[in-house]
PDB file of N, CA and C in Angstrom:
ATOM      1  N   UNK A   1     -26.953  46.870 -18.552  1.00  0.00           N
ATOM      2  CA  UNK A   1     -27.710  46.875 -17.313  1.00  0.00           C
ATOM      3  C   UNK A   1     -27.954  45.441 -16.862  1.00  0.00           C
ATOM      4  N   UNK A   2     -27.663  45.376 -15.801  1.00  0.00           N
ATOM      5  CA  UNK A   2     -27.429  43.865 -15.147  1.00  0.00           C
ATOM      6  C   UNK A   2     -28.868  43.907 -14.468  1.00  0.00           C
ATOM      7  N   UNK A   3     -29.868  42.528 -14.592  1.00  0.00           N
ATOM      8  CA  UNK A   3     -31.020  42.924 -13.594  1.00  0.00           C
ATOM      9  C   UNK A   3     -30.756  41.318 -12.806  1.00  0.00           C
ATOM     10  N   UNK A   4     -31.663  41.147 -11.669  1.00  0.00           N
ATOM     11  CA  UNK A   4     -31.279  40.213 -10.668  1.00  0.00           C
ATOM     12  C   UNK A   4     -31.649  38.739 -11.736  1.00  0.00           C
ATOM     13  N   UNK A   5     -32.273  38.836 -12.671  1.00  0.00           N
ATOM     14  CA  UNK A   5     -32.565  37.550 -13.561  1.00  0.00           C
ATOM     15  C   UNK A   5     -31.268  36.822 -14.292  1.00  0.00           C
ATOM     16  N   UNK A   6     -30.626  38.287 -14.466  1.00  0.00           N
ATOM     17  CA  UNK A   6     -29.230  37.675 -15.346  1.00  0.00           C
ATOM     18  C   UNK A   6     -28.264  37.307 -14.309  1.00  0.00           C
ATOM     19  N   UNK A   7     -28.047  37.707 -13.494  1.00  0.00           N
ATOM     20  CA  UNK A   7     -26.763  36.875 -12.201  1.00  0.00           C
ATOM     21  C   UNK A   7     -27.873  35.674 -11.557  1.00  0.00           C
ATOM     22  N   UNK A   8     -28.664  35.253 -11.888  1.00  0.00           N
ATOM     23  CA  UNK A   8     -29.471  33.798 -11.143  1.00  0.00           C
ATOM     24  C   UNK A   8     -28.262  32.801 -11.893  1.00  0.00           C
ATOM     25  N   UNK A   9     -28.260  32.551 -10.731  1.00  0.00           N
ATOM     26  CA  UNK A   9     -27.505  30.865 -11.120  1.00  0.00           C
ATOM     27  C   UNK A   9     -28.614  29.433 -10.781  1.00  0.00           C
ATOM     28  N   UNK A  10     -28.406  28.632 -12.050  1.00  0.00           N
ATOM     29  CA  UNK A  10     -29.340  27.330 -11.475  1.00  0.00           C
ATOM     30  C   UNK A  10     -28.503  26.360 -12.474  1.00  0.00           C
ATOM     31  N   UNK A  11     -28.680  25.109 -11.515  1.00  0.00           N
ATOM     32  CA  UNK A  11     -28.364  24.157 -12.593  1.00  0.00           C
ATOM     33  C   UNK A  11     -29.284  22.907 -12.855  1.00  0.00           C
ATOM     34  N   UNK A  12     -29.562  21.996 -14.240  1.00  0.00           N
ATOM     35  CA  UNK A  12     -30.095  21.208 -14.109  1.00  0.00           C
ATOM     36  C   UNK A  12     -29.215  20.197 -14.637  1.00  0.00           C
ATOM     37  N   UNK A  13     -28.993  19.067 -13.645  1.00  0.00           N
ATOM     38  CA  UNK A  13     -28.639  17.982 -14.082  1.00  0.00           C
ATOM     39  C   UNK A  13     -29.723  16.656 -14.117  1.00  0.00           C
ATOM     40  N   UNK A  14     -29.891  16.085 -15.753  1.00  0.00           N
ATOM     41  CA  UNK A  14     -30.385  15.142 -16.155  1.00  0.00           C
ATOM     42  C   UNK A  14     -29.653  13.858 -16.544  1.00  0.00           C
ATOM     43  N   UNK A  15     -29.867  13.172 -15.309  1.00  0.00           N
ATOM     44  CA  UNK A  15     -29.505  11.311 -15.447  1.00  0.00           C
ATOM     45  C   UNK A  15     -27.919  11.035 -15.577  1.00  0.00           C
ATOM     46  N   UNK A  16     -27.002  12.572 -14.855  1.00  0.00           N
ATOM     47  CA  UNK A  16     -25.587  12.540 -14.579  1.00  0.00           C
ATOM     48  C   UNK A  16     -24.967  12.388 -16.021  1.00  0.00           C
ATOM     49  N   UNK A  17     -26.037  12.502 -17.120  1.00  0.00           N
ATOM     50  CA  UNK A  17     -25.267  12.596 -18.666  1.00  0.00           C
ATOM     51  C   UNK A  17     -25.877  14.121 -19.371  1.00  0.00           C
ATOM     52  N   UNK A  18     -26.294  15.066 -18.662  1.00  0.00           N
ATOM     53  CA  UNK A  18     -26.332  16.169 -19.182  1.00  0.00           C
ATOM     54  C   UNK A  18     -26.564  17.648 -17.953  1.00  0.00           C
ATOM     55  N   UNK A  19     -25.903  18.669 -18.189  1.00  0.00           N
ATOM     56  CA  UNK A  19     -25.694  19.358 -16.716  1.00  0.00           C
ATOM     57  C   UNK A  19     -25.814  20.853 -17.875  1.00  0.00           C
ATOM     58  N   UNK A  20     -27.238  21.649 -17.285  1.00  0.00           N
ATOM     59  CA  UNK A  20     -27.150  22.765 -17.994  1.00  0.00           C
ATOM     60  C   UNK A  20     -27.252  23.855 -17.138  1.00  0.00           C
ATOM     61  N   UNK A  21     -26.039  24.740 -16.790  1.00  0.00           N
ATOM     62  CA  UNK A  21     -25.514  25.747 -15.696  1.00  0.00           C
ATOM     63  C   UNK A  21     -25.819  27.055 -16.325  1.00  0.00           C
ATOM     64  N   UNK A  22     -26.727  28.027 -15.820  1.00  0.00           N
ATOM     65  CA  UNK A  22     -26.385  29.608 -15.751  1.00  0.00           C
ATOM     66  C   UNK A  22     -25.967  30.404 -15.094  1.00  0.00           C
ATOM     67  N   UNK A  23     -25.816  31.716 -15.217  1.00  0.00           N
ATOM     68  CA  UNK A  23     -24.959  31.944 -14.351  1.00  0.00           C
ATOM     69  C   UNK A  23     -23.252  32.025 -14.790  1.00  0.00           C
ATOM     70  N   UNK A  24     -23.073  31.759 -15.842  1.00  0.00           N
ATOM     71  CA  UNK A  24     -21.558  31.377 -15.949  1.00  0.00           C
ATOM     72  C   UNK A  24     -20.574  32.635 -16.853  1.00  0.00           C
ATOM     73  N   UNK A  25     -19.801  33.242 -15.915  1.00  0.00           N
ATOM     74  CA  UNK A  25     -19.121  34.076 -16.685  1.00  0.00           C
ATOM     75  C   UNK A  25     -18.208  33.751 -17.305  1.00  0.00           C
ATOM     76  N   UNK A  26     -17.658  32.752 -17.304  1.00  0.00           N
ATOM     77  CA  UNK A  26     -16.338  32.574 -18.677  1.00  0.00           C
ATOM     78  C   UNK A  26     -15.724  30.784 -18.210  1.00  0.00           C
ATOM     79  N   UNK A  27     -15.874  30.089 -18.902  1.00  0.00           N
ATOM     80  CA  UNK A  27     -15.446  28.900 -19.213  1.00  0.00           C
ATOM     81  C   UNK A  27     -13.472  29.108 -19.156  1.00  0.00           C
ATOM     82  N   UNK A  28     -12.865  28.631 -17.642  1.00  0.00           N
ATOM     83  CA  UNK A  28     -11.797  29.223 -17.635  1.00  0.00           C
ATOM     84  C   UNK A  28     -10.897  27.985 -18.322  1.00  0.00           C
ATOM     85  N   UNK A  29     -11.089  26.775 -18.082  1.00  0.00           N
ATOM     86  CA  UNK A  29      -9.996  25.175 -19.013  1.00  0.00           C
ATOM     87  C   UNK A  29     -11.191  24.208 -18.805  1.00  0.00           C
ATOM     88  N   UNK A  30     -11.126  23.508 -19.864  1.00  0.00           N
ATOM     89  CA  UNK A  30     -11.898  22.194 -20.024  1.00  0.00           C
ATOM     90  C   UNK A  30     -10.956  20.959 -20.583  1.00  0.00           C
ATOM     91  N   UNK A  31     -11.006  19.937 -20.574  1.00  0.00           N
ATOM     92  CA  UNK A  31     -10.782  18.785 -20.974  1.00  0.00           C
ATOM     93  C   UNK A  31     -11.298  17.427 -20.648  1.00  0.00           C
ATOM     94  N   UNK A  32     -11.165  16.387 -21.390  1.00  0.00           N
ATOM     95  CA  UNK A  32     -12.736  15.811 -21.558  1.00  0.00           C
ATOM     96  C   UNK A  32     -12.639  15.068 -20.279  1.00  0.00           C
ATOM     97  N   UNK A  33     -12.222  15.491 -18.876  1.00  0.00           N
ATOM     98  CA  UNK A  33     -12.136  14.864 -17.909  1.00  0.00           C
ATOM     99  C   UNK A  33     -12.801  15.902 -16.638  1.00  0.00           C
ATOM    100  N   UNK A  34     -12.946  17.105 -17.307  1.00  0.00           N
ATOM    101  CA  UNK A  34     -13.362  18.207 -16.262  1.00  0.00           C
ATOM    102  C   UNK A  34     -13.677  19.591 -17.219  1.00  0.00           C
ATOM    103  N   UNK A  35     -14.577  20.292 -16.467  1.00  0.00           N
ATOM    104  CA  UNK A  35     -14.951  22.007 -16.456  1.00  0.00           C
ATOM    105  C   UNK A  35     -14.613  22.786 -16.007  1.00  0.00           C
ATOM    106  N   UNK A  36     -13.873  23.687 -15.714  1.00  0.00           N
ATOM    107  CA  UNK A  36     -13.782  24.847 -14.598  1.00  0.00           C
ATOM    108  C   UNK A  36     -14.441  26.267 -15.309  1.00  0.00           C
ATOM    109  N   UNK A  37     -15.469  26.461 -14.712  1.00  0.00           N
ATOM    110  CA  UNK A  37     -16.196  28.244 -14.756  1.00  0.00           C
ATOM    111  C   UNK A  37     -16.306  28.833 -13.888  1.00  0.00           C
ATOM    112  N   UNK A  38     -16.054  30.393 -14.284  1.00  0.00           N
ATOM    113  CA  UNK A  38     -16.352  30.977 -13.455  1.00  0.00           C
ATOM    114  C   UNK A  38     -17.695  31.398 -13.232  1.00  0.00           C
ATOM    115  N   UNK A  39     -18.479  31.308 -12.199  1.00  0.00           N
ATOM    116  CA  UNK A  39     -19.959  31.787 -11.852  1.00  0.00           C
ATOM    117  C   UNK A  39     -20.324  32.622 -11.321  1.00  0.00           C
ATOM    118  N   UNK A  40     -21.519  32.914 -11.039  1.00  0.00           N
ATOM    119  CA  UNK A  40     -21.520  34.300  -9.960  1.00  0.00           C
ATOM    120  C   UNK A  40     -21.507  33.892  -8.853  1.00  0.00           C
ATOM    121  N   UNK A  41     -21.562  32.305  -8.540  1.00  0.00           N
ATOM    122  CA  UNK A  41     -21.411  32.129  -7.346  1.00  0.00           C
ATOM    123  C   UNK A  41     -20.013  31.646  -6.967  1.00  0.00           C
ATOM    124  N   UNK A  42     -18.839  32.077  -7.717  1.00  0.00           N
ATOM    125  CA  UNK A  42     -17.580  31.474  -7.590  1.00  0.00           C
ATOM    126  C   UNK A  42     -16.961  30.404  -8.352  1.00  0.00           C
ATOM    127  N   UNK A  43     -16.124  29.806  -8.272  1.00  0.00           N
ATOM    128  CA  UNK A  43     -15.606  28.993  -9.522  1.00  0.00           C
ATOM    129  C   UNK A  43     -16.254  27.606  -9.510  1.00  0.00           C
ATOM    130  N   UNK A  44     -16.554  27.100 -10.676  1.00  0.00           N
ATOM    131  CA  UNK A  44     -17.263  26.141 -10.399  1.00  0.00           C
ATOM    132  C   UNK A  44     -16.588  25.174 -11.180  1.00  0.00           C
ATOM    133  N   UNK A  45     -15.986  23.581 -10.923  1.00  0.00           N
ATOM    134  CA  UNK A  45     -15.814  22.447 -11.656  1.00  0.00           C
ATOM    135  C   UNK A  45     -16.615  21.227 -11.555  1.00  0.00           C
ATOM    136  N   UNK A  46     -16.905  21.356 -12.758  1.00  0.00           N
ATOM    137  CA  UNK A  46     -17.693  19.654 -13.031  1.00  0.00           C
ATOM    138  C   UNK A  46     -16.291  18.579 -13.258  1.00  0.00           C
ATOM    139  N   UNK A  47     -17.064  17.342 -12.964  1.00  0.00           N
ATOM    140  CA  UNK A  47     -15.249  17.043 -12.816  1.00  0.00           C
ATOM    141  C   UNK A  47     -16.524  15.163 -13.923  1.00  0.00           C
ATOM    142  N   UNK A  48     -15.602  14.491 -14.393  1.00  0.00           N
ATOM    143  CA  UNK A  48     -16.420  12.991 -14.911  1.00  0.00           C
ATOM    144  C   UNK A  48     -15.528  12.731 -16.174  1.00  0.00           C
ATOM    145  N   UNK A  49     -16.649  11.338 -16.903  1.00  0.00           N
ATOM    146  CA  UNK A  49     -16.032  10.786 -18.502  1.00  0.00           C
ATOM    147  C   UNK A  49     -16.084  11.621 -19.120  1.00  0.00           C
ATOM    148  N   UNK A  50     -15.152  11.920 -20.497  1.00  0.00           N
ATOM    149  CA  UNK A  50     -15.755  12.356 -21.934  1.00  0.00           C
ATOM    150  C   UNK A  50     -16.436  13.203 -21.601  1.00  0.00           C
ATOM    151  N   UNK A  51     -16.645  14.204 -21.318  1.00  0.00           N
ATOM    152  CA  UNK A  51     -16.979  15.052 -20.820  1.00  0.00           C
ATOM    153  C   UNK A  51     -17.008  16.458 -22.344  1.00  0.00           C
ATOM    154  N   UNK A  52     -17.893  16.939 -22.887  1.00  0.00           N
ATOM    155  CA  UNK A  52     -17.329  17.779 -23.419  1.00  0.00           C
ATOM    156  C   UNK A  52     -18.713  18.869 -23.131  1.00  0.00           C
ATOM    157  N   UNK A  53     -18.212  20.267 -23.994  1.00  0.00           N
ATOM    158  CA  UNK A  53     -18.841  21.311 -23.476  1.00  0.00           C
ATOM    159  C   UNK A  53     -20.064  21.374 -24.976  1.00  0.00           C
ATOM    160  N   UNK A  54     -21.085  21.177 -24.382  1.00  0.00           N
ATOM    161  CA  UNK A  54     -22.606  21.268 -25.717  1.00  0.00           C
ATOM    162  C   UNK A  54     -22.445  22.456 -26.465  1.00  0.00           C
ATOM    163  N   UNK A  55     -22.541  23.794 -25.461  1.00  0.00           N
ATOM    164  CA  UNK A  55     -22.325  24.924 -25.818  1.00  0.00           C
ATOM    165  C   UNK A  55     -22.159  25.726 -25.176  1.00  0.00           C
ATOM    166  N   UNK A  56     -21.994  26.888 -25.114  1.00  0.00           N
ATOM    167  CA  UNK A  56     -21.451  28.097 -23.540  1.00  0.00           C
ATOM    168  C   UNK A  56     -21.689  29.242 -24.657  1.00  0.00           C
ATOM    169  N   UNK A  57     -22.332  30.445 -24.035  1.00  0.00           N
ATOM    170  CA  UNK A  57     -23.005  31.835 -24.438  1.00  0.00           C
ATOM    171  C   UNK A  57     -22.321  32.633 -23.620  1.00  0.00           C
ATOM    172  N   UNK A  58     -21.686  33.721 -23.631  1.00  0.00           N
ATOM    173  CA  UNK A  58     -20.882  34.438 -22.927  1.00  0.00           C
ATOM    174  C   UNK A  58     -22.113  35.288 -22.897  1.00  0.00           C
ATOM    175  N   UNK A  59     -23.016  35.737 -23.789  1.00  0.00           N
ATOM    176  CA  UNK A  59     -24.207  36.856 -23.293  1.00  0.00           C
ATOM    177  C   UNK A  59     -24.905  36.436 -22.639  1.00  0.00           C
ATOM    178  N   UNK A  60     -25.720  35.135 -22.506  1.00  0.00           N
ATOM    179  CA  UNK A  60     -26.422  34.508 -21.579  1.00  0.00           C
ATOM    180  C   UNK A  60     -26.027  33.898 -20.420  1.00  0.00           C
ATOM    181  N   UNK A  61     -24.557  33.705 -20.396  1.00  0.00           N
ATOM    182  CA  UNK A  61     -24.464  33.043 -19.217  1.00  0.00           C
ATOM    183  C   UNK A  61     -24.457  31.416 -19.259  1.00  0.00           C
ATOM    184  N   UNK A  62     -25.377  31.087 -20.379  1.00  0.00           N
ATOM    185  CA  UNK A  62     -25.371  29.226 -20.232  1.00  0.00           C
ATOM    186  C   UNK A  62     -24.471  28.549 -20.734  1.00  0.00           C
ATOM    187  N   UNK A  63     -24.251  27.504 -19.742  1.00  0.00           N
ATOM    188  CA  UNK A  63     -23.130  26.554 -20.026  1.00  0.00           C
ATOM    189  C   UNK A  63     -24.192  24.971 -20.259  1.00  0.00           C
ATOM    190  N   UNK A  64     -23.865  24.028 -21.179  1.00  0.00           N
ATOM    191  CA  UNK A  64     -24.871  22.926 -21.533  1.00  0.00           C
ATOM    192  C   UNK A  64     -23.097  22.138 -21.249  1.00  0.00           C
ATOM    193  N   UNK A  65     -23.001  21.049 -20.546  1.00  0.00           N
ATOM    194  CA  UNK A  65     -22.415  20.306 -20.417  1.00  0.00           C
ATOM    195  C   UNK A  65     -23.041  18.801 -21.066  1.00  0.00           C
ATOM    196  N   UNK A  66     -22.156  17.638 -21.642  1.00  0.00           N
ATOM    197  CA  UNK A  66     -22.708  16.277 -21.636  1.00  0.00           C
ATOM    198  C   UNK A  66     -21.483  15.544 -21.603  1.00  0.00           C
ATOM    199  N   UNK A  67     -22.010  14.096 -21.208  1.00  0.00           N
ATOM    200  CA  UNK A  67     -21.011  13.006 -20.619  1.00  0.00           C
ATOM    201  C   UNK A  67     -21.438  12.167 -19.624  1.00  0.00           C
ATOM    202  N   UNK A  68     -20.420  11.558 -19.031  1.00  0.00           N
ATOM    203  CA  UNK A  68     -20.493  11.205 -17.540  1.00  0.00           C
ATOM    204  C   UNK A  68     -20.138  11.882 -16.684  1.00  0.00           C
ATOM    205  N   UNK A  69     -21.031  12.646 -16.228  1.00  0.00           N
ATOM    206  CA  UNK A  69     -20.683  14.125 -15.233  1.00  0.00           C
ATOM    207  C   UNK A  69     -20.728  12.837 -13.888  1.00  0.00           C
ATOM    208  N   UNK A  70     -19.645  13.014 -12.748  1.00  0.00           N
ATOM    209  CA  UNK A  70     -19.291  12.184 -11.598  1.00  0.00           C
ATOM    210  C   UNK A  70     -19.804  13.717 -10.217  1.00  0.00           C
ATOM    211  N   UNK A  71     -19.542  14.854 -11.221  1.00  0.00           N
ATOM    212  CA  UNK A  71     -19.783  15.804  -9.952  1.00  0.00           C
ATOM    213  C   UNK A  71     -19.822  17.125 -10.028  1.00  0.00           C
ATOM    214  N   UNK A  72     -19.685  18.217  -9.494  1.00  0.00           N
ATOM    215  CA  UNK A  72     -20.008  19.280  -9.582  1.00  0.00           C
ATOM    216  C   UNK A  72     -19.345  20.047  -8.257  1.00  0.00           C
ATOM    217  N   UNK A  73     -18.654  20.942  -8.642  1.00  0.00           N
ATOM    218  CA  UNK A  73     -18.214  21.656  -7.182  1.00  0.00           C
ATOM    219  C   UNK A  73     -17.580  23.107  -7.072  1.00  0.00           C
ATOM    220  N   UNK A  74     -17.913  23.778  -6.130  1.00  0.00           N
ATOM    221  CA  UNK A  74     -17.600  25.005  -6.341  1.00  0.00           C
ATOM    222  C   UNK A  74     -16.908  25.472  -5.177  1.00  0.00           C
ATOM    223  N   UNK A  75     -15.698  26.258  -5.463  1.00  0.00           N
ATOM    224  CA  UNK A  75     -14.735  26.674  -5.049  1.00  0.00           C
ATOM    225  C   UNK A  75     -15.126  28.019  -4.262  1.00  0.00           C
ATOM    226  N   UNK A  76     -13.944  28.379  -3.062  1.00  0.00           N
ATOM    227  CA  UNK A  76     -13.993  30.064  -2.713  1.00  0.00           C
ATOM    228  C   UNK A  76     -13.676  30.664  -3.246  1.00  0.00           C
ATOM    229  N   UNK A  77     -13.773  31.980  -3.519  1.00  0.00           N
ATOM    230  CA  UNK A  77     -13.648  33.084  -4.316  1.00  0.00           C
ATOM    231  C   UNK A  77     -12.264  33.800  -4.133  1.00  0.00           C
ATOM    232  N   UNK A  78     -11.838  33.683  -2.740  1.00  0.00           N
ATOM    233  CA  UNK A  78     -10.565  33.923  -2.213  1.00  0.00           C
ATOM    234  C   UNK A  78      -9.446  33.537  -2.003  1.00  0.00           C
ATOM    235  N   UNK A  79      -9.759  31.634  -1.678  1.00  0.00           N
ATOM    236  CA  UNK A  79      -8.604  30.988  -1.831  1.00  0.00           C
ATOM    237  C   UNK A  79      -8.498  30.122  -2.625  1.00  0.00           C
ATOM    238  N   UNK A  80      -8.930  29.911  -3.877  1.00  0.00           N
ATOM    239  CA  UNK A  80      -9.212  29.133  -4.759  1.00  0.00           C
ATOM    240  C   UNK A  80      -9.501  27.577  -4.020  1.00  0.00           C
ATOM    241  N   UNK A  81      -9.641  27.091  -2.908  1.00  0.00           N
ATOM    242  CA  UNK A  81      -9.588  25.723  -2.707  1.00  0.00           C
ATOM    243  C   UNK A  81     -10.906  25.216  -2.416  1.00  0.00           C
ATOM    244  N   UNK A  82     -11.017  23.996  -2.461  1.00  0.00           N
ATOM    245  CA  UNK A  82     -12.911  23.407  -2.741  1.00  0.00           C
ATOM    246  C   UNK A  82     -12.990  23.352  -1.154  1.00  0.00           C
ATOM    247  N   UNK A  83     -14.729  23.911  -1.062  1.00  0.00           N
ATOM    248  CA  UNK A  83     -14.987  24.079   0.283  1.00  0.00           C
ATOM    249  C   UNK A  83     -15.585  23.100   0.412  1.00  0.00           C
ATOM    250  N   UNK A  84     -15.831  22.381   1.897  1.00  0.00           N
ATOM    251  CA  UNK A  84     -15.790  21.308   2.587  1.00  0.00           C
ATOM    252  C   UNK A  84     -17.105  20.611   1.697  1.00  0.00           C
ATOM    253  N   UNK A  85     -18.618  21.634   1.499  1.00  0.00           N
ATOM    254  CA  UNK A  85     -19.288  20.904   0.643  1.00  0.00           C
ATOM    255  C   UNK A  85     -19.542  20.633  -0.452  1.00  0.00           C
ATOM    256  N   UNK A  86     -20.318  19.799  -1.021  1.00  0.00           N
ATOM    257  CA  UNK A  86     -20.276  19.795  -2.026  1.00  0.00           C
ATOM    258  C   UNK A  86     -21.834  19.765  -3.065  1.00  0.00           C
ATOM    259  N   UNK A  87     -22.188  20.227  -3.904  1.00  0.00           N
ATOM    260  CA  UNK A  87     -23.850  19.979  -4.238  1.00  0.00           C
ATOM    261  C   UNK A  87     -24.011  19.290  -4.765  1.00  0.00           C
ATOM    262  N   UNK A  88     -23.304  17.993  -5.694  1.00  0.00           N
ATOM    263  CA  UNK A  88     -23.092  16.778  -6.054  1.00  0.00           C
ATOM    264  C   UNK A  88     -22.059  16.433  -6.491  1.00  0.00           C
ATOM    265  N   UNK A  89     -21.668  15.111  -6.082  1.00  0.00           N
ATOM    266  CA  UNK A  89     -20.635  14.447  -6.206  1.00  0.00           C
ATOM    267  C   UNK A  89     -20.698  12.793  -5.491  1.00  0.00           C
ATOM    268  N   UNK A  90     -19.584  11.763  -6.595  1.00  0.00           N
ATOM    269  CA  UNK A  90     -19.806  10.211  -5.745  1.00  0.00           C
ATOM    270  C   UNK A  90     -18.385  10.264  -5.442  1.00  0.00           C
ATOM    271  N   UNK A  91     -17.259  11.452  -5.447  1.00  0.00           N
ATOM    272  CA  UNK A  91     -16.621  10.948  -4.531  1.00  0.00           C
ATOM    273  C   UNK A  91     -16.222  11.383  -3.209  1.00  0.00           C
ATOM    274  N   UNK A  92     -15.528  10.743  -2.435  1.00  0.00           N
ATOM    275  CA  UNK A  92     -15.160  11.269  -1.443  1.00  0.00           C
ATOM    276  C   UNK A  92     -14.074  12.114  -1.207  1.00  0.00           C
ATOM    277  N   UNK A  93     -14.389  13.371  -0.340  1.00  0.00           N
ATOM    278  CA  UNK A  93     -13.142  14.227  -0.532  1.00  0.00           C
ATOM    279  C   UNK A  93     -12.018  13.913   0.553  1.00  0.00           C
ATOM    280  N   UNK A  94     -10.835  14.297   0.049  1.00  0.00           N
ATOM    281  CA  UNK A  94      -9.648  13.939   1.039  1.00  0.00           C
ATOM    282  C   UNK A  94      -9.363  15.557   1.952  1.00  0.00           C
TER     283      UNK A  94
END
């Protein structure tokens, strides 16, 4: 039984060296340069340094990221491509 607490998505990022995401249904590729999950709000990549994954709970949903996180961004659900905004990030998109 799914209740509206378990599909909440939130994230907290602390001092761009630690990013802790819920919400996350399955950790789809990582490498220590990026994240890609899937969320309930659509696919989501953290993109930075050394980057590795703290821990990820497939029953809970939490994803604990650490590193030099540079950004955070989430994709459409339909066409896989990153939409125009972004909820953090230092770079600029092309």
């Amino acid at each position: 039984m799914n209740t509206e607490s378990e599909k909440e998505h939130r994230a907290t990022l602390i001092s761009r060296e630690y990013l802790d995401v819920t919400g996350i249904e399955k950790v789809e590729s990582f490498t220590d340069s990026s994240v890609v999950a899937a969320s309930s709000l659509g696919t989501l990549s953290i993109e930075g340094e050394e980057i590795r994954i703290d821990s990820f709970s497939s029953e809970t949903g939490r994803l604990v990221v650490r590193g030099k996180i540079d950004g955070f961004f989430y994709y459409g659900d339909s066409d896989g491509k990153r939409k125009r905004g972004r909820l953090f990030g230092g770079r600029a998109e092309s």
